[in-house]
PDB file of N, CA and C in Angstrom:
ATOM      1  N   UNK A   1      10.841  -4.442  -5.103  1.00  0.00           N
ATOM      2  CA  UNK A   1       9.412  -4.446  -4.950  1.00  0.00           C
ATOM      3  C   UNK A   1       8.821  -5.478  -5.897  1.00  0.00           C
ATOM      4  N   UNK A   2       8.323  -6.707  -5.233  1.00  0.00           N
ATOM      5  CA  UNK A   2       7.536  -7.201  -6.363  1.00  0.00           C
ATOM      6  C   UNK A   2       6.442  -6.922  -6.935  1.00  0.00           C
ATOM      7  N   UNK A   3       5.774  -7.428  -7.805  1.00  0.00           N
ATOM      8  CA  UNK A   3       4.434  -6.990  -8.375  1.00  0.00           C
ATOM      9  C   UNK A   3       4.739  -7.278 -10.332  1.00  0.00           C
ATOM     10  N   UNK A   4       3.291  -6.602 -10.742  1.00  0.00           N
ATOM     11  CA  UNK A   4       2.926  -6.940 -11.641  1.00  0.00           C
ATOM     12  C   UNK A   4       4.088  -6.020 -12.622  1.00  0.00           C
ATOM     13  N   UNK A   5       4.191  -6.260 -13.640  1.00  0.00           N
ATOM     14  CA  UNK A   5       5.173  -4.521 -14.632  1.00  0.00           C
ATOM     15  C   UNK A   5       4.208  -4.723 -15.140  1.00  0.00           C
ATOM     16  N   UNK A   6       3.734  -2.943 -15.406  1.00  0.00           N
ATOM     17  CA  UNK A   6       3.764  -2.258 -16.348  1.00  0.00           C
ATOM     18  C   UNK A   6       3.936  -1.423 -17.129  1.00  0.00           C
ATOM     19  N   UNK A   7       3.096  -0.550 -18.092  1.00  0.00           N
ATOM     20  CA  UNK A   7       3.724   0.255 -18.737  1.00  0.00           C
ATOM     21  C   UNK A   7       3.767   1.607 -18.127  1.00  0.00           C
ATOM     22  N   UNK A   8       3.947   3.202 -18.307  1.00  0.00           N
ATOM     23  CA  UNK A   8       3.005   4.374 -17.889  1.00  0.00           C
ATOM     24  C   UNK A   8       3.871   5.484 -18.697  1.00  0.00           C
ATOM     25  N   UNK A   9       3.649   6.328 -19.434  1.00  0.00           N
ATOM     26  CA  UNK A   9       4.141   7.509 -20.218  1.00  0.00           C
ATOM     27  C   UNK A   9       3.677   8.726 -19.675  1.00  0.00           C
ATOM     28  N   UNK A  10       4.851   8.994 -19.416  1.00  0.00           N
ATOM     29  CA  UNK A  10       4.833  10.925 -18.817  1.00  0.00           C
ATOM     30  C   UNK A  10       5.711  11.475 -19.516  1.00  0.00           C
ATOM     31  N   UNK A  11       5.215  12.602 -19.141  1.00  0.00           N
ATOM     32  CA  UNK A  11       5.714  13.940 -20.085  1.00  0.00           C
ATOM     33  C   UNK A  11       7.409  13.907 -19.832  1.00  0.00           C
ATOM     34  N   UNK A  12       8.468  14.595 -20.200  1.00  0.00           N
ATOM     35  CA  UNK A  12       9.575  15.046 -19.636  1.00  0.00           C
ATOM     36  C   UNK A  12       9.922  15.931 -18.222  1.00  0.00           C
ATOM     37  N   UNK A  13       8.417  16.892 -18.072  1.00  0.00           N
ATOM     38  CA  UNK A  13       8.895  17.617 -17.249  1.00  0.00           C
ATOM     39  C   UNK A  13       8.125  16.664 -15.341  1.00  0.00           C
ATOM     40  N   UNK A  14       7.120  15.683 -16.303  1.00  0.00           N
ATOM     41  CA  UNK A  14       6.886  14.964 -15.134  1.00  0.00           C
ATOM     42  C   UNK A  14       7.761  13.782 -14.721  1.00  0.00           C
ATOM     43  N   UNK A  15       8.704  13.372 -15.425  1.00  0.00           N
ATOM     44  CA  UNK A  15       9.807  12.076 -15.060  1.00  0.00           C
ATOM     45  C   UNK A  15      10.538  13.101 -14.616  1.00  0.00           C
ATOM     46  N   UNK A  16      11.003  14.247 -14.561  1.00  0.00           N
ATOM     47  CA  UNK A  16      11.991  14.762 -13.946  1.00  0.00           C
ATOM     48  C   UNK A  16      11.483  15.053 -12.572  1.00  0.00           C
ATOM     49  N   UNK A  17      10.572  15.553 -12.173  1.00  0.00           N
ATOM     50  CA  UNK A  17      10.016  15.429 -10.693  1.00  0.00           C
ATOM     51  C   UNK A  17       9.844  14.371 -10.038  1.00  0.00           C
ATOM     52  N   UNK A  18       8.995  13.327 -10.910  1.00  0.00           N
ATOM     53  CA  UNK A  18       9.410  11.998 -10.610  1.00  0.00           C
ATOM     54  C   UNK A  18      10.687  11.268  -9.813  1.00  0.00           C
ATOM     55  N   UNK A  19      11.473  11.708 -10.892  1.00  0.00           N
ATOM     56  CA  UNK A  19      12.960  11.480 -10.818  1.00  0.00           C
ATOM     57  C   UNK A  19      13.267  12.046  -9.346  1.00  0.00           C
ATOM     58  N   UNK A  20      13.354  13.525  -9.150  1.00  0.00           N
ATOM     59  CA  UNK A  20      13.565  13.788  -7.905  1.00  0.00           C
ATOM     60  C   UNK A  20      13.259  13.555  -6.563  1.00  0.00           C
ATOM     61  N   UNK A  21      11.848  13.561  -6.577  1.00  0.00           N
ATOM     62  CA  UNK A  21      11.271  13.014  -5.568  1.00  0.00           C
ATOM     63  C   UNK A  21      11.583  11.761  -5.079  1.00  0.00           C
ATOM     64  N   UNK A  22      11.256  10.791  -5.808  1.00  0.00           N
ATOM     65  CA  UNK A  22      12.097   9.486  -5.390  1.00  0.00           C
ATOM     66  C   UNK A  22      13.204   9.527  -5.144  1.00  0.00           C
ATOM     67  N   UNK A  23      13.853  10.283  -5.675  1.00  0.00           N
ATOM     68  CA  UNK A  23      15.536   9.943  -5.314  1.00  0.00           C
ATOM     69  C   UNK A  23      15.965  11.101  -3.577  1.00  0.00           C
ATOM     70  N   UNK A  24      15.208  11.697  -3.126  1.00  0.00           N
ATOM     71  CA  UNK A  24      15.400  12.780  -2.180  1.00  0.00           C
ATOM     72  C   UNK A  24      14.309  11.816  -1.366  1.00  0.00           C
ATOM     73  N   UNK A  25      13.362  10.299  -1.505  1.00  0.00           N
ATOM     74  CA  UNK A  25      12.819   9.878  -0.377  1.00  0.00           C
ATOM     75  C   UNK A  25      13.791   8.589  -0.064  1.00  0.00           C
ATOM     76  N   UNK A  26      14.755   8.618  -1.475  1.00  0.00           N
ATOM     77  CA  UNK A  26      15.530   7.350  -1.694  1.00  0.00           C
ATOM     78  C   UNK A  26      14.753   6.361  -1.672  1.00  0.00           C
ATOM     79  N   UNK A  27      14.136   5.991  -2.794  1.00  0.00           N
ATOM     80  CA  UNK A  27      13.806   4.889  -3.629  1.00  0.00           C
ATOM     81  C   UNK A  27      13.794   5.407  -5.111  1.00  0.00           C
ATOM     82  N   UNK A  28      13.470   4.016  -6.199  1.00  0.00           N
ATOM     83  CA  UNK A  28      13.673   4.245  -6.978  1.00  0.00           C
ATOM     84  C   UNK A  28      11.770   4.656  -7.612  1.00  0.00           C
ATOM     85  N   UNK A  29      11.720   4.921  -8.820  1.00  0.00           N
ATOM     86  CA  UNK A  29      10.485   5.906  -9.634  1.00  0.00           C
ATOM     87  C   UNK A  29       9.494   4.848  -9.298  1.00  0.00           C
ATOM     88  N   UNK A  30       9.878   3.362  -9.257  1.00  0.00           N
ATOM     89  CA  UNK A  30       8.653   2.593  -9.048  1.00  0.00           C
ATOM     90  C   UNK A  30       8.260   2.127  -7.949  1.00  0.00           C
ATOM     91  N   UNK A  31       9.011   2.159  -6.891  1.00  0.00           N
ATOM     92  CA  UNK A  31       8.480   2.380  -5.290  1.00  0.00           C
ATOM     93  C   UNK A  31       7.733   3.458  -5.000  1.00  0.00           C
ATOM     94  N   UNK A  32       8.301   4.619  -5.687  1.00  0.00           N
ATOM     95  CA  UNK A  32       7.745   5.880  -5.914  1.00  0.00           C
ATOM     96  C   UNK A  32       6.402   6.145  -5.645  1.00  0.00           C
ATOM     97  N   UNK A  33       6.684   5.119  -6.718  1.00  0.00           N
ATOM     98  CA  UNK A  33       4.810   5.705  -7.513  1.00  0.00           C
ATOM     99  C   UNK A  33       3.865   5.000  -6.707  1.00  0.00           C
ATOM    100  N   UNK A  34       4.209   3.670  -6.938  1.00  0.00           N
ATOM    101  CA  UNK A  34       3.345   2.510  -5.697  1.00  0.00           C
ATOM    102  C   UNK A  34       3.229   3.283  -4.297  1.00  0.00           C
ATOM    103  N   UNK A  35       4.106   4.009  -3.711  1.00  0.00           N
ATOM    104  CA  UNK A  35       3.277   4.405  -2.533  1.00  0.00           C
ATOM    105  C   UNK A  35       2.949   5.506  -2.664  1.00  0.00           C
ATOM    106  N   UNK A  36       3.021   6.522  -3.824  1.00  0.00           N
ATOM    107  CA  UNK A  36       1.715   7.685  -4.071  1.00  0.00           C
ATOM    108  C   UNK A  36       0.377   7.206  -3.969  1.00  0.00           C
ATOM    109  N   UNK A  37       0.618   5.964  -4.758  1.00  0.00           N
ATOM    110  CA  UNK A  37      -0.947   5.520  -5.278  1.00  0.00           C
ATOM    111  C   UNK A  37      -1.453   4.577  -3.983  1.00  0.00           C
ATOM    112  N   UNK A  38      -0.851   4.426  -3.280  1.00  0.00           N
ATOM    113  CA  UNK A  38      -1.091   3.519  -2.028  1.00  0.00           C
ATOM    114  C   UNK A  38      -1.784   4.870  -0.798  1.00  0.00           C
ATOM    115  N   UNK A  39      -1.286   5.872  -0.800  1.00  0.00           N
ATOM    116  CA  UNK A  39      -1.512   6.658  -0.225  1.00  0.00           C
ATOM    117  C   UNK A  39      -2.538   7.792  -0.224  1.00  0.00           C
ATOM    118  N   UNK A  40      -2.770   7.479  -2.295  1.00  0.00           N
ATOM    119  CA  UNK A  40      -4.169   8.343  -2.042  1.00  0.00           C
ATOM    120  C   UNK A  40      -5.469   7.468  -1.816  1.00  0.00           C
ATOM    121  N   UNK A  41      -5.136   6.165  -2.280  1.00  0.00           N
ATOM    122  CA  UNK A  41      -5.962   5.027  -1.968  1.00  0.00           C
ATOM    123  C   UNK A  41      -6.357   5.319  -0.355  1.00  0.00           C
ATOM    124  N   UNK A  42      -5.638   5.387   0.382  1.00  0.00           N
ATOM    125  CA  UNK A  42      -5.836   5.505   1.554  1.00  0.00           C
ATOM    126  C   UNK A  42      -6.970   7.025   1.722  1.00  0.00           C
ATOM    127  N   UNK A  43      -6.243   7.931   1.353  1.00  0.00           N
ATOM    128  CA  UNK A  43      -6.650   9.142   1.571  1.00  0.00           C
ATOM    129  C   UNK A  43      -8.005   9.222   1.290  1.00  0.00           C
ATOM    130  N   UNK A  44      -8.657   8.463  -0.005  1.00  0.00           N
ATOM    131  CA  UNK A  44     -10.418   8.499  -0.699  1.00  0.00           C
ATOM    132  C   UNK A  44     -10.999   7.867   0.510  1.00  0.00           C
ATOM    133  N   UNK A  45     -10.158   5.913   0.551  1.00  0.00           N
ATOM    134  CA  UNK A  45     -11.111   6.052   1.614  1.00  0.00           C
ATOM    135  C   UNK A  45     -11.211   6.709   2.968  1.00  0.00           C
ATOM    136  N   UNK A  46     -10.360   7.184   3.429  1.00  0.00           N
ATOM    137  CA  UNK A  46     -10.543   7.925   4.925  1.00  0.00           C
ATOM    138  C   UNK A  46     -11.750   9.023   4.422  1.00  0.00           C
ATOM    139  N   UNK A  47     -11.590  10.151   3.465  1.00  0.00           N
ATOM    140  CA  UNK A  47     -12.759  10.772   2.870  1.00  0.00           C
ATOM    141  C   UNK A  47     -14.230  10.039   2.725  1.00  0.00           C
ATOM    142  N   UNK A  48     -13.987   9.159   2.368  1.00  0.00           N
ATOM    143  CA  UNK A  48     -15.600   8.475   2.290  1.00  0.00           C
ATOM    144  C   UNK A  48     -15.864   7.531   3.485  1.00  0.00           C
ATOM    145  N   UNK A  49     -15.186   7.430   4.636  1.00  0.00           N
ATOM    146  CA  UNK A  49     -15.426   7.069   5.837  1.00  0.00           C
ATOM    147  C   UNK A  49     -15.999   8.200   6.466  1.00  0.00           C
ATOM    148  N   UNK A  50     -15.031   9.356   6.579  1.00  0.00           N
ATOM    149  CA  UNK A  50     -15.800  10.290   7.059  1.00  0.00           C
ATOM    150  C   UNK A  50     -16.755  11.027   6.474  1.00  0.00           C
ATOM    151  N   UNK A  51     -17.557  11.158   5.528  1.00  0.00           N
ATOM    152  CA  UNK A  51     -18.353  11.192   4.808  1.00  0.00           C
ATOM    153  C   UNK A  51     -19.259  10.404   5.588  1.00  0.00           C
ATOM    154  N   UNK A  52     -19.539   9.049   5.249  1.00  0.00           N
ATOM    155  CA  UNK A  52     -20.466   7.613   5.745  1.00  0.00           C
ATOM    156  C   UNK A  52     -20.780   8.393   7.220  1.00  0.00           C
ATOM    157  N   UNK A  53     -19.666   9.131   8.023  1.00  0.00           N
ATOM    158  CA  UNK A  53     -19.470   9.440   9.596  1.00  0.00           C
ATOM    159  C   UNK A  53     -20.281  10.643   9.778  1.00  0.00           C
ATOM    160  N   UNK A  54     -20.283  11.016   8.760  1.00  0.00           N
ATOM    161  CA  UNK A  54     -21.180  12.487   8.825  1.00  0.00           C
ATOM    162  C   UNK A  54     -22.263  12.486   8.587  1.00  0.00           C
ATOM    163  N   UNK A  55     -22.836  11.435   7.573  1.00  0.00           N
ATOM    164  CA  UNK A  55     -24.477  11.314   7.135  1.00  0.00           C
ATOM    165  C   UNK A  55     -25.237  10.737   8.262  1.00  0.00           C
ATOM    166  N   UNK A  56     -24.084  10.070   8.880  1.00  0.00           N
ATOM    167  CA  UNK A  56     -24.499   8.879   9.920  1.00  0.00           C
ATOM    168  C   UNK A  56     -24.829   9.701  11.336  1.00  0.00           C
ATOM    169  N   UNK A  57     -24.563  11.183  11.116  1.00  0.00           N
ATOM    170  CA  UNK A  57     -25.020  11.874  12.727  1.00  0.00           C
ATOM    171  C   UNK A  57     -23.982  12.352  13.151  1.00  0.00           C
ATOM    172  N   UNK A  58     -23.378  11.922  13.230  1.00  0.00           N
ATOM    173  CA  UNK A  58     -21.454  12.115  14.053  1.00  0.00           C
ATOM    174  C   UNK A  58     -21.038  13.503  13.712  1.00  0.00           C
ATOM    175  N   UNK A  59     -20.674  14.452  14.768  1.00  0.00           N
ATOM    176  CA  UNK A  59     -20.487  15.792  14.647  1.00  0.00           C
ATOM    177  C   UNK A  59     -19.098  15.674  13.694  1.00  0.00           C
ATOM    178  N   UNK A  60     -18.762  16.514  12.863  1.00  0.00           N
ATOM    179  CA  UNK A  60     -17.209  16.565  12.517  1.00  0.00           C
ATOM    180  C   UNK A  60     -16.462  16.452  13.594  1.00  0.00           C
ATOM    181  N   UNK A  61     -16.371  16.626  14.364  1.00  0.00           N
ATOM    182  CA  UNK A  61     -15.137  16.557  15.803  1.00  0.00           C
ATOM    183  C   UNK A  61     -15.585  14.801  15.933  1.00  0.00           C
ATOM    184  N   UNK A  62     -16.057  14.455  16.400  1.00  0.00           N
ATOM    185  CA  UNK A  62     -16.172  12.971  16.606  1.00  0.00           C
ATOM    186  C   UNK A  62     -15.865  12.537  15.172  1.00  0.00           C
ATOM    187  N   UNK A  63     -16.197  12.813  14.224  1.00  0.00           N
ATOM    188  CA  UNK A  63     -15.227  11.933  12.937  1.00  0.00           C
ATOM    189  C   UNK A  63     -13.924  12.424  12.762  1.00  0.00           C
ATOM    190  N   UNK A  64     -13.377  13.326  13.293  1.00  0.00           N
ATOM    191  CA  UNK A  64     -12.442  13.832  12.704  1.00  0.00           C
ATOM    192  C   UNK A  64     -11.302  12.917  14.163  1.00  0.00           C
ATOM    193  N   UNK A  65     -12.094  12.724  14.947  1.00  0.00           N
ATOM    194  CA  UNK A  65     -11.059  11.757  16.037  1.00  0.00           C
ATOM    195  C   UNK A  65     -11.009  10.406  15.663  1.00  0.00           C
ATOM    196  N   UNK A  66     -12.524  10.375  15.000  1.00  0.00           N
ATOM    197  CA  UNK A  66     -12.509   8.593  14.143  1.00  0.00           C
ATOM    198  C   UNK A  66     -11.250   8.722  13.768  1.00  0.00           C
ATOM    199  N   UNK A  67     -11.298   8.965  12.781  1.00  0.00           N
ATOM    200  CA  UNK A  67     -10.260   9.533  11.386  1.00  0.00           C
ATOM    201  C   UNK A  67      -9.193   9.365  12.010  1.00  0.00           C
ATOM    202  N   UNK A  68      -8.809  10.146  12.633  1.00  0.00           N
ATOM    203  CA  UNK A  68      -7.509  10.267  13.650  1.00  0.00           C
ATOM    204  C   UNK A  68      -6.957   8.887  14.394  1.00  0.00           C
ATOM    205  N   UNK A  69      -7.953   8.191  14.323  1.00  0.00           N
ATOM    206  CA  UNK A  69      -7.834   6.838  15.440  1.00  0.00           C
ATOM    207  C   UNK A  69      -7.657   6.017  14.093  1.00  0.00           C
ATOM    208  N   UNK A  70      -8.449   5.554  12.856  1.00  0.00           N
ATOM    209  CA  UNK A  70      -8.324   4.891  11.867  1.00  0.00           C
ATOM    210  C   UNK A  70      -6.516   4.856  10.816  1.00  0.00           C
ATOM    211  N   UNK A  71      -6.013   6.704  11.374  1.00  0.00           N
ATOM    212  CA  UNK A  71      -4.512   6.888  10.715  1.00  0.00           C
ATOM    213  C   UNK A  71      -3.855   6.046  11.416  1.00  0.00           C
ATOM    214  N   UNK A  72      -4.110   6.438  12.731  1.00  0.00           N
ATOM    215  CA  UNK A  72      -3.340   5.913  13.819  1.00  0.00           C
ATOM    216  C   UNK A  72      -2.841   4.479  13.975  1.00  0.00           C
ATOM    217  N   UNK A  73      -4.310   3.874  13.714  1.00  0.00           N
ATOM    218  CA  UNK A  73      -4.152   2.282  13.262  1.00  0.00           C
ATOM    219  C   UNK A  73      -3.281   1.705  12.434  1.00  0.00           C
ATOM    220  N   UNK A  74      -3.379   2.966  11.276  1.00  0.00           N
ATOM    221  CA  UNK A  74      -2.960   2.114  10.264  1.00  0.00           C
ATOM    222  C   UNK A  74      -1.778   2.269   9.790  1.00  0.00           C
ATOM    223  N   UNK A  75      -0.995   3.403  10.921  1.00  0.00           N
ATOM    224  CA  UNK A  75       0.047   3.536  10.469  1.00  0.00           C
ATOM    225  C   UNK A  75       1.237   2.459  11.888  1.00  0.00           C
ATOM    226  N   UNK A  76       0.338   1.991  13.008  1.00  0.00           N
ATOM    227  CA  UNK A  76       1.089   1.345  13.766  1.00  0.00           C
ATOM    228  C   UNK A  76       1.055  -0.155  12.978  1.00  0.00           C
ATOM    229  N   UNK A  77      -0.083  -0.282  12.236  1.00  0.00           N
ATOM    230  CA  UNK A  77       0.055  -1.920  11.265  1.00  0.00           C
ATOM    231  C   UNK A  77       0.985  -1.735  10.398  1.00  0.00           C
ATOM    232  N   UNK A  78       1.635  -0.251   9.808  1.00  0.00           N
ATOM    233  CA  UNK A  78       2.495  -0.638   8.459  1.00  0.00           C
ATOM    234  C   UNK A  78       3.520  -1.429   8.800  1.00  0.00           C
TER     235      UNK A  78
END
């Protein structure tokens, strides 16, 4: 994975979950983490889309198919 290094300090009992998790999705702690953080990135904004979708008039069922159509997208671009 390229990118920037840096630093990050966790506890013991959080590198050991760490540890596992990555190794049971098979990658290593810093692919890991990059697509936790890639994924809640995703997750806020889908929340504040549908949010914007809701102030904007749009019943929850019509945002919640937005939503549905916006995953959809973005998981046929990965």
């Amino acid at each position: 994975m390229a990118g920037r290094k840096t630093s990050v300090s966790f506890d013991e009992e959080t590198l050991e979950i760490l540890a596992r998790r990555a190794e049971e999705d098979g990658l290593d702690r810093s692919a890991y983490l990059a697509r936790l953080v890639r994924r809640d990135d995703h997750r806020r904004r889908l929340a504040a889309d549908s949010a914007t979708l809701n102030a904007a008039g749009h019943t929850p069922d019509r945002a919640s198919a937005v939503t549905a159509a916006l995953i959809a997208q973005r998981r046929t671009a990965s």
